[in-house]
N, C-alpha and C. Protein backbone atom coordinates (compact mmCIF):
# COMPACT_ATOMS: atom_id res chain seq x y z
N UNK A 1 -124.95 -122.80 -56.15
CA UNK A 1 -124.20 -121.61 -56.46
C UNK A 1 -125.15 -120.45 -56.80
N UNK A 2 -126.49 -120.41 -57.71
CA UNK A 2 -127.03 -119.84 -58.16
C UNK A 2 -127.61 -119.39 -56.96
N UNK A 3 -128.38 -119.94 -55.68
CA UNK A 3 -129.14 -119.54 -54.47
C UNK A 3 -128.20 -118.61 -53.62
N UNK A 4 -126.69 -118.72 -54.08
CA UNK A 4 -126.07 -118.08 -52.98
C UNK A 4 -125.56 -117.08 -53.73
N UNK A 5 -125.78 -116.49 -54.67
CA UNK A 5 -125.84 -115.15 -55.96
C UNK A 5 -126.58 -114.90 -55.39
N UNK A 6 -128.05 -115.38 -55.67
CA UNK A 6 -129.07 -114.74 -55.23
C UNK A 6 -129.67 -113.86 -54.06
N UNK A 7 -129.28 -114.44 -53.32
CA UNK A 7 -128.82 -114.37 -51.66
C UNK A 7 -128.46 -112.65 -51.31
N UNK A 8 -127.05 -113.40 -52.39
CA UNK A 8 -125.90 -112.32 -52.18
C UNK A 8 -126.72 -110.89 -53.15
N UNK A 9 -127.66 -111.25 -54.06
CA UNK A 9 -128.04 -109.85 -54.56
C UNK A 9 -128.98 -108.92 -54.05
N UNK A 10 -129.41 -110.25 -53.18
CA UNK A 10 -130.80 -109.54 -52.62
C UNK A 10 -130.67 -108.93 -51.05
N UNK A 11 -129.63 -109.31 -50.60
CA UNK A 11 -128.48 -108.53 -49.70
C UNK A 11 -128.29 -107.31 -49.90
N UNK A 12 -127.43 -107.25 -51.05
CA UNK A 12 -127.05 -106.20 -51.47
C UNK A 12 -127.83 -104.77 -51.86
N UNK A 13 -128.79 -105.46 -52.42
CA UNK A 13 -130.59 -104.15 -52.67
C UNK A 13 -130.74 -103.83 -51.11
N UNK A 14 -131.04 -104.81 -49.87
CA UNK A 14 -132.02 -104.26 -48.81
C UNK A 14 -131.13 -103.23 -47.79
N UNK A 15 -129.11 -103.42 -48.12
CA UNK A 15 -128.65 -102.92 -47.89
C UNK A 15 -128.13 -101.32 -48.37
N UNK A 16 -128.63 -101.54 -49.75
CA UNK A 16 -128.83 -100.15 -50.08
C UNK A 16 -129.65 -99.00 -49.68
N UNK A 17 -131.14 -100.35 -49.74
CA UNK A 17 -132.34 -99.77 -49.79
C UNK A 17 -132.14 -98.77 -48.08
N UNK A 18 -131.42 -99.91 -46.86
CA UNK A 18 -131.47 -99.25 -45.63
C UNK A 18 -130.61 -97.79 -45.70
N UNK A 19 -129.80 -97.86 -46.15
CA UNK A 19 -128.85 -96.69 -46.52
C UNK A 19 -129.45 -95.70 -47.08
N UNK A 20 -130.43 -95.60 -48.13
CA UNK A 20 -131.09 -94.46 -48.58
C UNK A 20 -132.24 -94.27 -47.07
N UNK A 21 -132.71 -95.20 -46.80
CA UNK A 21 -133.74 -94.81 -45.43
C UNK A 21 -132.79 -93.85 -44.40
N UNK A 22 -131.91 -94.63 -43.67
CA UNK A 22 -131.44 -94.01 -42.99
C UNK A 22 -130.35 -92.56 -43.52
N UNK A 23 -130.41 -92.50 -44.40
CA UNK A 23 -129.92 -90.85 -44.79
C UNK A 23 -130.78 -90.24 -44.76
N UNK A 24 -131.95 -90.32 -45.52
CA UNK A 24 -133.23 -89.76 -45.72
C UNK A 24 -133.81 -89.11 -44.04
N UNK A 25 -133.93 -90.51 -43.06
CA UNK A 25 -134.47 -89.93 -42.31
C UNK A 25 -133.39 -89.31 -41.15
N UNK A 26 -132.03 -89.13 -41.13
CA UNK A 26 -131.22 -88.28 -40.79
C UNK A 26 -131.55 -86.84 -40.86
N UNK A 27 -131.60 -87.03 -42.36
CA UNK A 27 -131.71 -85.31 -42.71
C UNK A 27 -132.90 -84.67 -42.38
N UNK A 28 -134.17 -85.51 -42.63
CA UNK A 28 -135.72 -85.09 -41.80
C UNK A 28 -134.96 -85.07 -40.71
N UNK A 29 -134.54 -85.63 -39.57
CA UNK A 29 -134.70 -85.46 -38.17
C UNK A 29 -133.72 -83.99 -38.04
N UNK A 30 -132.88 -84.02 -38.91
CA UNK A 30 -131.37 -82.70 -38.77
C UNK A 30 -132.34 -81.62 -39.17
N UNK A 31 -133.22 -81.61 -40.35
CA UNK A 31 -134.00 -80.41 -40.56
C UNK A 31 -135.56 -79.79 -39.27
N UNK A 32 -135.55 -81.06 -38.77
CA UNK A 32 -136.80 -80.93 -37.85
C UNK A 32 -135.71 -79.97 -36.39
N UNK A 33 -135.05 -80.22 -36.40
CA UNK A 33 -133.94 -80.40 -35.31
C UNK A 33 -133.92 -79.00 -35.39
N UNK A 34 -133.45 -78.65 -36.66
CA UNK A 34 -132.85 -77.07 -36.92
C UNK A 34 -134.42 -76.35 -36.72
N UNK A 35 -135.13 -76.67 -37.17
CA UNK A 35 -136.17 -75.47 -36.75
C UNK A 35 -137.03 -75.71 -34.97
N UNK A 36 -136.82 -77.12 -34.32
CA UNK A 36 -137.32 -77.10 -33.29
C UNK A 36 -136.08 -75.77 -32.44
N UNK A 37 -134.46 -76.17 -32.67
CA UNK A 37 -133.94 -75.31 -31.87
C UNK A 37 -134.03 -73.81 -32.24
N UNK A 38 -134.30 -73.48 -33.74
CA UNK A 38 -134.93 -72.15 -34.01
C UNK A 38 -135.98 -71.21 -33.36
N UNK A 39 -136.92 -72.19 -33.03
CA UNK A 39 -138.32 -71.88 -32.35
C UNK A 39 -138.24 -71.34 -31.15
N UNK A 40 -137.02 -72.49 -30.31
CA UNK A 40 -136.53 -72.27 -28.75
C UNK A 40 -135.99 -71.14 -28.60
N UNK A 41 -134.73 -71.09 -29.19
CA UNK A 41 -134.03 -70.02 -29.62
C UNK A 41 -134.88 -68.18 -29.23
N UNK A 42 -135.85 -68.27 -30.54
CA UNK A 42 -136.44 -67.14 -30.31
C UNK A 42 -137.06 -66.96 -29.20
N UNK A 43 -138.08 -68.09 -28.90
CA UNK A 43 -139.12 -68.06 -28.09
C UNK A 43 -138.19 -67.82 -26.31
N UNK A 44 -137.17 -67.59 -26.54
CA UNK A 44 -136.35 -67.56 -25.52
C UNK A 44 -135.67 -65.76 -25.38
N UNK A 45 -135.58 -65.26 -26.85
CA UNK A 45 -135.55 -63.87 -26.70
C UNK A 45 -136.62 -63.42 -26.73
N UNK A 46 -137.88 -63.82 -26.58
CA UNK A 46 -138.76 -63.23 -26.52
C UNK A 46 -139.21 -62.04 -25.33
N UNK A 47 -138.89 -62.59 -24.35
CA UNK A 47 -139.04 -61.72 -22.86
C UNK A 47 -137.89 -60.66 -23.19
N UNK A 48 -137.12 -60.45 -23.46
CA UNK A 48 -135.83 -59.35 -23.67
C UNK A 48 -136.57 -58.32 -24.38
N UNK A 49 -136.92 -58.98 -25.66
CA UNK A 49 -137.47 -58.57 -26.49
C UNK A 49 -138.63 -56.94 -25.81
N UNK A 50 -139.40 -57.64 -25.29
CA UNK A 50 -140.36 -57.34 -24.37
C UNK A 50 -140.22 -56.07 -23.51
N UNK A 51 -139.40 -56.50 -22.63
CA UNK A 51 -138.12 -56.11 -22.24
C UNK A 51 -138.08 -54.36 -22.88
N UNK A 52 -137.28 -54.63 -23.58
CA UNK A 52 -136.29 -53.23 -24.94
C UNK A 52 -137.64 -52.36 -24.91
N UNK A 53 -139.01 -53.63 -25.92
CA UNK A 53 -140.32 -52.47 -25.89
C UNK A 53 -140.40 -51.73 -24.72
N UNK A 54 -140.56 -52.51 -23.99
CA UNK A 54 -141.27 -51.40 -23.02
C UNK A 54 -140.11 -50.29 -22.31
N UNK A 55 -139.14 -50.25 -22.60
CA UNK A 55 -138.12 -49.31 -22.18
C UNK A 55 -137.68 -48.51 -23.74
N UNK A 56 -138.67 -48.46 -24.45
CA UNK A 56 -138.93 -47.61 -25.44
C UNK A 56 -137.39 -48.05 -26.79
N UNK A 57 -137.33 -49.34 -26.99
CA UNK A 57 -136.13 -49.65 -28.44
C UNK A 57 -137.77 -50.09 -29.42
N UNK A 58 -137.40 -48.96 -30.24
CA UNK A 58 -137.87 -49.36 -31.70
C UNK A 58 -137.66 -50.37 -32.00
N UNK A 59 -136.40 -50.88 -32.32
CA UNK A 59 -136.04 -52.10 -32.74
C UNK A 59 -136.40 -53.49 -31.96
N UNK A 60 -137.06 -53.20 -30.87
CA UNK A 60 -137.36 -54.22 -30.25
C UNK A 60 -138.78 -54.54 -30.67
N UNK A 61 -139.62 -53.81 -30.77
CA UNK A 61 -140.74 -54.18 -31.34
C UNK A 61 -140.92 -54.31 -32.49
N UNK A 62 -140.08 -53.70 -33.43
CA UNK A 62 -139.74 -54.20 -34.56
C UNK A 62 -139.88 -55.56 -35.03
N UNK A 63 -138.90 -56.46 -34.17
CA UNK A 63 -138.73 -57.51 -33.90
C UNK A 63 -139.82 -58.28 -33.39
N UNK A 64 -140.47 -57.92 -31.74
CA UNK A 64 -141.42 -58.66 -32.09
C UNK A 64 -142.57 -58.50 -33.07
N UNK A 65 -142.62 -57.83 -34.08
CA UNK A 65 -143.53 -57.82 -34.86
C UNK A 65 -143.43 -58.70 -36.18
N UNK A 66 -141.98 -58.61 -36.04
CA UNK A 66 -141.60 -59.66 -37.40
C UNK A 66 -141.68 -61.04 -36.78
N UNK A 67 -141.84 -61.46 -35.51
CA UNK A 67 -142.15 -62.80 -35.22
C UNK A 67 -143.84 -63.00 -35.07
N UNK A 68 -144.21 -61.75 -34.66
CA UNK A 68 -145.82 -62.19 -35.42
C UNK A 68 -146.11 -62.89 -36.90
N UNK A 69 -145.19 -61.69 -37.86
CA UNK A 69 -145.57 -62.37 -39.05
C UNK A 69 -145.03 -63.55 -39.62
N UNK A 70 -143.96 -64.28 -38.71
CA UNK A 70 -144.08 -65.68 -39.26
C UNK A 70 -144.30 -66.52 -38.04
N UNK A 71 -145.45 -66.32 -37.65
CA UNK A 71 -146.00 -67.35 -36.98
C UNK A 71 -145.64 -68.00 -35.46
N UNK A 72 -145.10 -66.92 -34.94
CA UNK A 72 -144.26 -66.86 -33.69
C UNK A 72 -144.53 -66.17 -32.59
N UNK A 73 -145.82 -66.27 -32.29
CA UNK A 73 -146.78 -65.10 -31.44
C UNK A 73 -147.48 -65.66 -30.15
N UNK A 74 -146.60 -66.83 -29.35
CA UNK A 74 -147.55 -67.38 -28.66
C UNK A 74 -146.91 -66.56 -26.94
């Protein structure tokens, strides 16, 4: 009786334990997720962007200038 408590407790921990893993690494992959499609996203208005400058929108270079400063300049 006592081996099959035991059993049953130590079940119960690795099943937790998987449950905190797999939330954990949900939300890493959901947060990696959100900034890989962020990256695309821009790096996709980028030519428009481009675009506006050279047909003289302020606001377009504006813009690309604020993706210089966070790291968005390739």
């Amino acid at each position: 009786m006592q081996k099959s408590k035991n059993k049953q407790d130590t079940l119960a921990a690795i099943n937790a334990l998987v449950e905190i893993a797999y939330d954990q690494g949900f939300a890493d992959g959901y947060g990696v997720g959100n900034q890989v499609g962020f990256v695309a996203g821009v790096m996709s208005l980028k030519a428009a962007l481009a675009c506006g400058l050279r047909h003289g929108s302020p606001e377009c270079g504006k813009a690309l200038e604020s993706l210089k400063r966070i790291g968005i300049d390739e």
